[in-house]
Protein backbone atom coordinates (compact mmCIF):
# COMPACT_ATOMS: atom_id res chain seq x y z
CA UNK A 1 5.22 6.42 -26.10
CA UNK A 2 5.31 2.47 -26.21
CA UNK A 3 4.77 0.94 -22.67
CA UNK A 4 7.92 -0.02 -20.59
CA UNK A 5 9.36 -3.42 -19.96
CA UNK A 6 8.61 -4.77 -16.30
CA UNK A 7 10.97 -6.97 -14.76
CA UNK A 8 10.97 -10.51 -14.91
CA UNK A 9 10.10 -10.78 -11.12
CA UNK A 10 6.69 -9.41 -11.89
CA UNK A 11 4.79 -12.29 -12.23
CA UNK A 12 5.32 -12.86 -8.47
CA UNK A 13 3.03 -9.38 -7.77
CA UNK A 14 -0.56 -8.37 -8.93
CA UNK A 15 -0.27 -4.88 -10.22
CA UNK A 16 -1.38 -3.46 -12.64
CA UNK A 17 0.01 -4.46 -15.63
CA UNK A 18 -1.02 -1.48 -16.79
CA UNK A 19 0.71 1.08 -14.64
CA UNK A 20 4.07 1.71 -13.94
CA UNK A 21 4.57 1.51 -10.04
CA UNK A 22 7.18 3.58 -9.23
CA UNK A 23 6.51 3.96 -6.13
CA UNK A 24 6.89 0.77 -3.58
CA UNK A 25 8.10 3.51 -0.71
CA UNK A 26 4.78 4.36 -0.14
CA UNK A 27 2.80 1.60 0.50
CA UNK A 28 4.77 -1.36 -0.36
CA UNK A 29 3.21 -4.25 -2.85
CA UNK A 30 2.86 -7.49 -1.29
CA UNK A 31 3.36 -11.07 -3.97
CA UNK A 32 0.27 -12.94 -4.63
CA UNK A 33 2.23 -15.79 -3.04
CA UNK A 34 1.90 -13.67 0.86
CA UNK A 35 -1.55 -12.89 -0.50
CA UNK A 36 -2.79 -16.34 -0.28
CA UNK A 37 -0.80 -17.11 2.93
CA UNK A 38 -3.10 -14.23 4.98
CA UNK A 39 -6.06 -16.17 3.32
CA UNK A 40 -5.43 -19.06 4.81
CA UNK A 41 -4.74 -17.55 7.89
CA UNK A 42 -8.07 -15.92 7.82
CA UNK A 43 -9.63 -18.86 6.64
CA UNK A 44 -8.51 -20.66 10.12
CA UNK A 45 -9.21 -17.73 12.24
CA UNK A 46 -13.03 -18.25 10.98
CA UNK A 47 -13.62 -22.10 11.22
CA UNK A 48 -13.46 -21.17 14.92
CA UNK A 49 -12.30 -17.36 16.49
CA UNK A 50 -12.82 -18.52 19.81
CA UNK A 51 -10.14 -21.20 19.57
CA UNK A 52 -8.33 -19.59 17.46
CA UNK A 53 -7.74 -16.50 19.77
CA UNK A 54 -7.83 -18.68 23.01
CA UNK A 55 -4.95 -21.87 21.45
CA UNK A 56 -3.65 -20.61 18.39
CA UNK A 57 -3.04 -16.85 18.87
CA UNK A 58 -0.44 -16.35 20.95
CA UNK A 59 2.21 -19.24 19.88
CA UNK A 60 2.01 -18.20 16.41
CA UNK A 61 2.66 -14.46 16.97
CA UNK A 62 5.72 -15.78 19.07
CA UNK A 63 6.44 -17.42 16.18
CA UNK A 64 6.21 -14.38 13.89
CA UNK A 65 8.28 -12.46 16.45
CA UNK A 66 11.00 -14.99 16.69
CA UNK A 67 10.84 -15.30 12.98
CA UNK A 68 11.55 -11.38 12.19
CA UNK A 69 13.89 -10.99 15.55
CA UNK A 70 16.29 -13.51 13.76
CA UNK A 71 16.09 -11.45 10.47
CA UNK A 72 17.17 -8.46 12.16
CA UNK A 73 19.18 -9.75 14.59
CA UNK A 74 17.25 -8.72 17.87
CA UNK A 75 16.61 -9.90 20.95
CA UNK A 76 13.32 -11.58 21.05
CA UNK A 77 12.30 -10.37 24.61
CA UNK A 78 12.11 -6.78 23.21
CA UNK A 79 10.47 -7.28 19.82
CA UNK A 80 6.45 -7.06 19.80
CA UNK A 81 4.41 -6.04 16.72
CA UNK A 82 2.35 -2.60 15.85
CA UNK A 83 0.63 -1.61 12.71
CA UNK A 84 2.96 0.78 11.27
CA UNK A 85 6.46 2.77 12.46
CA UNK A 86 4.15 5.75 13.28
CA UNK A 87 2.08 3.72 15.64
CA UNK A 88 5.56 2.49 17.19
CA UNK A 89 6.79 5.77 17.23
CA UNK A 90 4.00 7.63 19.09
CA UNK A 91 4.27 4.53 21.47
CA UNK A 92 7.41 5.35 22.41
CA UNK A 93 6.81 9.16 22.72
CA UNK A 94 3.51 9.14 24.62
CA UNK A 95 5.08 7.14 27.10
CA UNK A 96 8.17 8.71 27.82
CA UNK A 97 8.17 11.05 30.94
CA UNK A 98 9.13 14.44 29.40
CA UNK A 99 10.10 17.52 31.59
CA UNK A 100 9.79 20.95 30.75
CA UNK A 101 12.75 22.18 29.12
CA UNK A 102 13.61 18.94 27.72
CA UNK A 103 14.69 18.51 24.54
CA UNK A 104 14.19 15.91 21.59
CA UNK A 105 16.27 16.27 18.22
CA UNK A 106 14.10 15.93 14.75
CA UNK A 107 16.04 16.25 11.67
CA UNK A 108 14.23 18.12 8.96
CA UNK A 109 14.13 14.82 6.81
CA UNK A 110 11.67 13.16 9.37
CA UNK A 111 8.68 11.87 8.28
CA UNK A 112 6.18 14.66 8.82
CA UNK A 113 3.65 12.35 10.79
CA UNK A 114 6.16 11.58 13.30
CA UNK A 115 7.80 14.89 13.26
CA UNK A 116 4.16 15.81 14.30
CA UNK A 117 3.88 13.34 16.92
CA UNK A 118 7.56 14.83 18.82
CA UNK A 119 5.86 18.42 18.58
CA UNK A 120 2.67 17.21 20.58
CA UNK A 121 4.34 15.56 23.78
CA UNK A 122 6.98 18.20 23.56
CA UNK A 123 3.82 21.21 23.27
CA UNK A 124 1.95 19.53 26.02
CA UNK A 125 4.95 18.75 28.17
CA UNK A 126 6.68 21.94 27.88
CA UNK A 127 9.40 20.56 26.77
CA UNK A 128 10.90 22.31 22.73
CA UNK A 129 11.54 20.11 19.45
CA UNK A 130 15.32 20.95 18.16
CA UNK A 131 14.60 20.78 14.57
CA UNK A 132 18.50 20.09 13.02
CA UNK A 133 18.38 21.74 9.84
CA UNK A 134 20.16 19.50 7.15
CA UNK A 135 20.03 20.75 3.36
CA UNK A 136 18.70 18.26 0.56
CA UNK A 137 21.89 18.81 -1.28
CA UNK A 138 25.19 16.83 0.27
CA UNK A 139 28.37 16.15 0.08
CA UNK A 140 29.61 13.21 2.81
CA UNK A 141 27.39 12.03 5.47
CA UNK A 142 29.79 13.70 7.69
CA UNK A 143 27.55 16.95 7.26
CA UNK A 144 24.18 15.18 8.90
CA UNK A 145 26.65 13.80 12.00
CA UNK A 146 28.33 17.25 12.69
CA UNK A 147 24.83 18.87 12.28
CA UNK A 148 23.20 16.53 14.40
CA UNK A 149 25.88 16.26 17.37
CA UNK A 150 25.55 20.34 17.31
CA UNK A 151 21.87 20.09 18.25
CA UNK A 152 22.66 18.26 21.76
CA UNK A 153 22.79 19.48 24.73
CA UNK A 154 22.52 18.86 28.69
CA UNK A 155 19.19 19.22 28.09
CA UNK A 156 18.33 16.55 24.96
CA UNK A 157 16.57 13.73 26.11
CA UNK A 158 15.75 11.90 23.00
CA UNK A 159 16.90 12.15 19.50
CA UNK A 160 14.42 10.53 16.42
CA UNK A 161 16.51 9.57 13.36
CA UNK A 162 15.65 7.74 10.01
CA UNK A 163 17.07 4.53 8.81
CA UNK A 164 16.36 6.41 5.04
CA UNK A 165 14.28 9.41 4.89
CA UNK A 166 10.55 9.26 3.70
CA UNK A 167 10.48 12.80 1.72
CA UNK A 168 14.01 12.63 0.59
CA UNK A 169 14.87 9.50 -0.36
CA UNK A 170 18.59 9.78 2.05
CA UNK A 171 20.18 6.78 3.85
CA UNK A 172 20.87 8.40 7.21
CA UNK A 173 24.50 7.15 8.95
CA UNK A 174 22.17 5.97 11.58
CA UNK A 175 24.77 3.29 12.79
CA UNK A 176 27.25 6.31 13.68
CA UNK A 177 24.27 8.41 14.62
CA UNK A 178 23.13 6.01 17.29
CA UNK A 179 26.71 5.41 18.70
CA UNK A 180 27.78 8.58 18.71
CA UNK A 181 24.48 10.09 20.50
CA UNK A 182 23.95 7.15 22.83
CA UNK A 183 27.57 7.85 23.86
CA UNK A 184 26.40 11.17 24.93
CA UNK A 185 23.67 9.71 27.05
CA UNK A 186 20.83 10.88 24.59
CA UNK A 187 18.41 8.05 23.91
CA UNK A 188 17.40 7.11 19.91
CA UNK A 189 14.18 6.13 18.56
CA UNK A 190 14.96 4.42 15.43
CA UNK A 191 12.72 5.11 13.04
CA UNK A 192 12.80 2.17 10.32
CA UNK A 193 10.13 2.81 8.44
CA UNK A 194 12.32 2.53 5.29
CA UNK A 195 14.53 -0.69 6.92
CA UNK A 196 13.91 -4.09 6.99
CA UNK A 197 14.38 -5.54 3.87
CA UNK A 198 15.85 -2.44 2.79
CA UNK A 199 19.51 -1.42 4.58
CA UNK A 200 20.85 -4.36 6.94
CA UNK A 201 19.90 -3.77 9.95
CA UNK A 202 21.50 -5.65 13.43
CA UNK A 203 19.67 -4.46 16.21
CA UNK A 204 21.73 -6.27 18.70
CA UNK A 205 24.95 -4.78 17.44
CA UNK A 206 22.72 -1.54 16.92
CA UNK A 207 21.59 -1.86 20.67
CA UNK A 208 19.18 1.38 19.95
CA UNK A 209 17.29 2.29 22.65
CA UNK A 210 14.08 2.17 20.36
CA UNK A 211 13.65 0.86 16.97
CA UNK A 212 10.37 0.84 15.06
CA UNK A 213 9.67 -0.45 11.49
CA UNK A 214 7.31 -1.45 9.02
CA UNK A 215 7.68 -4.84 7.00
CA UNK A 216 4.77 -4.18 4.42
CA UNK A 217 7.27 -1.92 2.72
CA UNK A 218 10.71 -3.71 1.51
CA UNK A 219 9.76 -7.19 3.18
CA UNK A 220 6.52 -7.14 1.45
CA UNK A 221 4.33 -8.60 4.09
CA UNK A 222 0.24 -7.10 3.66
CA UNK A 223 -1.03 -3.71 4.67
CA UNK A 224 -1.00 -2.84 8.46
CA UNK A 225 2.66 -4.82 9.39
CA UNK A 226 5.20 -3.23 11.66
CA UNK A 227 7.54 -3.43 14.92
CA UNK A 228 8.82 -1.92 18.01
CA UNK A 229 11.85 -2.86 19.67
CA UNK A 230 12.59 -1.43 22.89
CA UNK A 231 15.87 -2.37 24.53
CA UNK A 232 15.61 -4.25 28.16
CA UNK A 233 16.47 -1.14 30.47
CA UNK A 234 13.51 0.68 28.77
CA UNK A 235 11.01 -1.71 28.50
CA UNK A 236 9.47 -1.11 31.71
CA UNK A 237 8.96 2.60 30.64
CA UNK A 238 6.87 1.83 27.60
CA UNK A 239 3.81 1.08 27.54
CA UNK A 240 0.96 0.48 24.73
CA UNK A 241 -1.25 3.16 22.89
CA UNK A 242 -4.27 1.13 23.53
CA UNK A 243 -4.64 -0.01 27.38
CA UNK A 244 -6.32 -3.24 27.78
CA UNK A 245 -6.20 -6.68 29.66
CA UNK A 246 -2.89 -6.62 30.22
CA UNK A 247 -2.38 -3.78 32.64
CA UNK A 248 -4.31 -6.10 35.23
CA UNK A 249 -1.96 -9.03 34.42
CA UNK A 250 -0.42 -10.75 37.47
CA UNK A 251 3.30 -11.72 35.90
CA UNK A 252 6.64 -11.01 35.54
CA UNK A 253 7.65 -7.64 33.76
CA UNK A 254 8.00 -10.25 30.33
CA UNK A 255 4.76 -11.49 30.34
CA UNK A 256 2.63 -8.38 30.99
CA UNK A 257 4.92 -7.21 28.03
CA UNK A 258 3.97 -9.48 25.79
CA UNK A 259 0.64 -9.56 26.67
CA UNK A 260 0.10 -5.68 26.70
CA UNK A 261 1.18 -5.45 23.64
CA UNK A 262 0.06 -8.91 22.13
CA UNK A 263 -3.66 -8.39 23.15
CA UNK A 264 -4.65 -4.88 22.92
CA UNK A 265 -7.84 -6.19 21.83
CA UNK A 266 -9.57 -7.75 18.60
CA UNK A 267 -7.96 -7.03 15.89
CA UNK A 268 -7.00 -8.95 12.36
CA UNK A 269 -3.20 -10.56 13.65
CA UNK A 270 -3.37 -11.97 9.57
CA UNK A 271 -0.59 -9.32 8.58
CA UNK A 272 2.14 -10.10 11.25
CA UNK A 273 1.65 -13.84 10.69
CA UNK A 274 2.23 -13.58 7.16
CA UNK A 275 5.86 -12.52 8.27
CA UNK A 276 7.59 -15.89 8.24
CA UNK A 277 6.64 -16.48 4.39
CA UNK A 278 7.33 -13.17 3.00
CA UNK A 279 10.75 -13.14 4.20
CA UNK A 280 11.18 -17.11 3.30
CA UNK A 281 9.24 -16.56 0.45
CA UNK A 282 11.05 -13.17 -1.84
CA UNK A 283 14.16 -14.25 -0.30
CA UNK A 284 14.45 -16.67 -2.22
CA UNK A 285 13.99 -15.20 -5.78
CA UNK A 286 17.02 -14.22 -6.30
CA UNK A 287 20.52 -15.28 -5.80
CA UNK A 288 22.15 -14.09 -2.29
CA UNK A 289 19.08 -13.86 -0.45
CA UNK A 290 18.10 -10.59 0.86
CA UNK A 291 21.68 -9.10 0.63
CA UNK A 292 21.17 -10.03 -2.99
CA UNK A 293 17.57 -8.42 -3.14
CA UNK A 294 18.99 -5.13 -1.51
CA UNK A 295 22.00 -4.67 -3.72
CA UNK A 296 19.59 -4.90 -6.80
CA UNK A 297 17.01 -3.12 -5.43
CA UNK A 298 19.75 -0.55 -4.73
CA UNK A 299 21.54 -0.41 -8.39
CA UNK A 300 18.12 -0.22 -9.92
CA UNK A 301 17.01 3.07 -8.80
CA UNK A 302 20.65 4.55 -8.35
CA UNK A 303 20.12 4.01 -12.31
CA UNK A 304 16.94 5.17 -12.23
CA UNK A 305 17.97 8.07 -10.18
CA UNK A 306 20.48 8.56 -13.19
CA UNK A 307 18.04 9.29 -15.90
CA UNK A 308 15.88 11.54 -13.91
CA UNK A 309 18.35 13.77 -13.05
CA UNK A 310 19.43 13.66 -17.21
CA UNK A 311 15.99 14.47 -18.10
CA UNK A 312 15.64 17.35 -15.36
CA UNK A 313 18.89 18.66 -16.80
CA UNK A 314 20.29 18.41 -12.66
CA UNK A 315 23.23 16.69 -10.41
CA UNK A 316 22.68 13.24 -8.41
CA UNK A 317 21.98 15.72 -4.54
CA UNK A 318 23.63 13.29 -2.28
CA UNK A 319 26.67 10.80 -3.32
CA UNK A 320 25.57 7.01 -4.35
CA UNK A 321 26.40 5.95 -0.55
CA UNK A 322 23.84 7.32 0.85
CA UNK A 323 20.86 5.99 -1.49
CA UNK A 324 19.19 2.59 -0.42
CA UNK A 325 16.12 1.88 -2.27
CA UNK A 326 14.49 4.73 -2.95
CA UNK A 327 15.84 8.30 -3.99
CA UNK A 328 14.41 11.70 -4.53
CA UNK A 329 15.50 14.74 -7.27
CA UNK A 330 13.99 18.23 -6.95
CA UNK A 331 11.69 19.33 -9.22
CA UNK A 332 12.53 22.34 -11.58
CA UNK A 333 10.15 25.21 -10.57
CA UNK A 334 10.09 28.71 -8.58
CA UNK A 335 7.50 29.95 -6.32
CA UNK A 336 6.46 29.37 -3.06
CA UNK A 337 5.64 25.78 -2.07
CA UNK A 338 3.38 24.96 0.67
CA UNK A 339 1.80 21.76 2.69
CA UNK A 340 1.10 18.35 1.41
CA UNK A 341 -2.66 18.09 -0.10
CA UNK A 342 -4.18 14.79 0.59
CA UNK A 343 -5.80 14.75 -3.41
CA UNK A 344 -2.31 14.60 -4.25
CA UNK A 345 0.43 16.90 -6.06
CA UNK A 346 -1.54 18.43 -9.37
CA UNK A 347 1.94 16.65 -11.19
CA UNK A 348 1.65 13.36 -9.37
CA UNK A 349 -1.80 12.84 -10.73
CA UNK A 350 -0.95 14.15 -14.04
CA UNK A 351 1.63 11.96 -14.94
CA UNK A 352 -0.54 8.89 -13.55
CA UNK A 353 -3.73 9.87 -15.27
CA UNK A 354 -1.85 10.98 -18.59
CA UNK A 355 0.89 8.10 -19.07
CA UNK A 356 -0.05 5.32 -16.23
CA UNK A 357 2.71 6.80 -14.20
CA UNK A 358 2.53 6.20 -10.13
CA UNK A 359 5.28 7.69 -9.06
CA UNK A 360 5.34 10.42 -6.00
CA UNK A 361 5.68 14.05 -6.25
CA UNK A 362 5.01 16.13 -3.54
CA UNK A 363 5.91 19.61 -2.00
CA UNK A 364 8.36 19.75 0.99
CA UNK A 365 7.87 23.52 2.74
CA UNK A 366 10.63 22.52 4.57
CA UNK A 367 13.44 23.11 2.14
CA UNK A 368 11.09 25.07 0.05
CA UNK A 369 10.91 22.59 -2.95
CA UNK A 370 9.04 20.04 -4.83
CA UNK A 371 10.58 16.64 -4.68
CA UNK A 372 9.56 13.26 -7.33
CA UNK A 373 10.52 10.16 -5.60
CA UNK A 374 11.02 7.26 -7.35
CA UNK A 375 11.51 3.33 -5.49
CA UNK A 376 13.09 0.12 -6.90
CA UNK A 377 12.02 -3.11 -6.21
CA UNK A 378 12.27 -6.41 -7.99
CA UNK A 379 9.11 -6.29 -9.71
CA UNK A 380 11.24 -2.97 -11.56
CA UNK A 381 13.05 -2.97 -14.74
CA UNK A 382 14.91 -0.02 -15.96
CA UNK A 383 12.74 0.83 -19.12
CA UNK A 384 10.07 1.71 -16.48
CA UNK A 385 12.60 4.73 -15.70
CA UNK A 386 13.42 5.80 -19.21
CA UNK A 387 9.49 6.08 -19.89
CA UNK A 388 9.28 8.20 -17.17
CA UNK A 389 12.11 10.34 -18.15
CA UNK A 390 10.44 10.87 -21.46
CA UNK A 391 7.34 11.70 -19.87
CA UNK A 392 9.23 14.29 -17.88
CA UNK A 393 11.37 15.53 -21.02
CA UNK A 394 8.02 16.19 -22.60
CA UNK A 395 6.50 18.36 -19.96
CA UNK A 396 9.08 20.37 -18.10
């Protein structure tokens, strides 16, 4: 098998040349050009830490937060910056006052880390997780609303819904979801993992109650880059993982929020203030900016998604509106399939160690299959695809 083409936006990244990354969902991949950014950022952080922290810190993570609250349309006073969307999500849930008997709605799509995250406050609370049981295969995102809207009751408190789904590769019709559940006086945490850079998102037309999100993943920024935004009437409600300086602070309900969450202690700030340039920066690759970037992004692996399916002889499982950047296909097998092994899926490393393939395939107990997931970014070209159809052609 002769190696596949990579796109002609791969120059801007340092993979591999070698192997062909299939797989930006995971991780993300973050251009050289953001990659010399954080080392100058370091570099200035070392001539002097003390000043750094004490002058330089603070204004240029406001900067970083006004930056990214413009890209997402969101009000500044409610943006602050965590490591990743599961940090921002258990945030959110270890401060919120549960009751017993209360009730918070998980789809079965949901990230499993976070999905594990509702169970414990709910377990320790007394309070019960309403698992809404969606099927891979779909017809209209008019199945996951009526599903979803079944699950509440006088009781639900909270509902947790995707932007896209980690496992499965769906673009949830989070807009309606969040209307339509807010209007019923249940609160949504947003979970963006898969969303900025990915799907537009307008958090002020949104006006979620909770939105968290990474931006090493479609924006590209380096490893350890995320958000929360919490909406002004339930700001004063959430508070920190890590409690620090700021619970002493003497200020307004602002400042100690900023400060909380700005100053939880030392810590490398490098990834959030590489922000500003990896948005500036890949936006401008292409023509149309970021709306540009998604609508390739998105083409590319509904394309993608094309040939898989051909060469694992099934049907597209959910219609081309509701696939962003990433998309999943089942895997043809029978048997029973259990938990997620942290070596890895025996398949996943056999297709990277046999044909330089990194592409994720992993077991998902909860619908009982094996899913590959492939991702599309512009560093992607379509022949990367096709050579892993033939790989799977030649081995299922």
């Amino acid at each position: 098998m002769n190696r596949p083409e990579k796109g002609a936006l791969a120059k801007y990244w340092s993979l591999d040349p070698n192997t062909v990354f299939l797989n930006h969902g995971s991780f993300g991949a973050t251009p050289t050009y953001v990659l010399e950014e954080q080392t100058k950022i370091r570099s200035r952080i070392e001539e002097d830490p003390v000043r750094f922290f004490e002058r330089d810190y603070m204004p240029m993570m406001k900067e970083s937060r006004e930056y990214l609250s413009r890209f997402l349309n969101a009000e500044l006073n409610g943006m602050t910056f965590v490591k990743n969307a599961t940090e921002g999500v258990n945030t959110v849930l270890r401060s919120i006052e549960l009751k017993q008997g209360d009730e918070i709605i998980v789809p079965n799509h949901s990230y499993q880390a976070c999905w594990n995250a509702v169970d414990f406050v709910t377990e320790r609370a007394g309070a019960k997780t309403v698992v809404v049981e969606i099927p891979f295969r779909l017809d209209s995102e008019d199945e996951i609303i009526d599903l979803v809207l079944d699950e509440v009751t006088d009781r639900t408190v909270l509902a947790m819904i995707d932007t896209v789904t980690s496992p499965t590769g769906i673009r949830m019709p989070f807009e309606r979801l969040v209307s339509k559940l807010q209007n019923k006086g249940v609160d949504v945490l947003l979970d963006a993992a898969h969303g900025p850079g990915m799907v537009p998102l307008d958090l002020s037309s949104l006006n979620v109650a909770y939105c968290t999100g990474n931006c090493h993943k479609w924006i590209c920024t380096p490893k350890g880059s995320a958000f929360l935004h919490i909406r002004e009437d339930r700001k004063s409600r959430i508070r920190p993982l890590v409690i620090g300086h700021g619970a002493s602070l003497e200020g307004t309900i602002q400042e100690r929020f900023e400060f909380e969450f700005g100053w939880p202690g030392t810590q490398d700030p490098s990834p959030w203030l590489c922000i500003p340039k990896a948005i500036e920066h890949i936006g401008k690759l292409v023509d149309g900016g970021w709306s540009g970037i998604m609508h390739l992004n998105r083409d590319l692996v509904l394309r993608g998604r094309e040939v898989i399916c051909d060469a694992l002889g099934t049907e597209p499982p959910v219609p081309d509106s509701m696939v962003a950047s990433i998309a999943s296909v089942e895997m043809p097998e029978e048997g029973e399939v259990g938990a997620m092994s942290i070596e890895g899926d025996p398949y996943h490393n056999f297709l990277l160690d046999e044909y330089g393939i990194q592409v994720p395939v992993f077991p998902w107990m909860h619908h009982g299959v094996r899913y590959i997931r492939i991702s599309a970014h512009l560093y992607n070209h379509l022949d990367e695809y096709l050579f892993l159809a033939e790989a799977l052609r030649k081995d299922n």
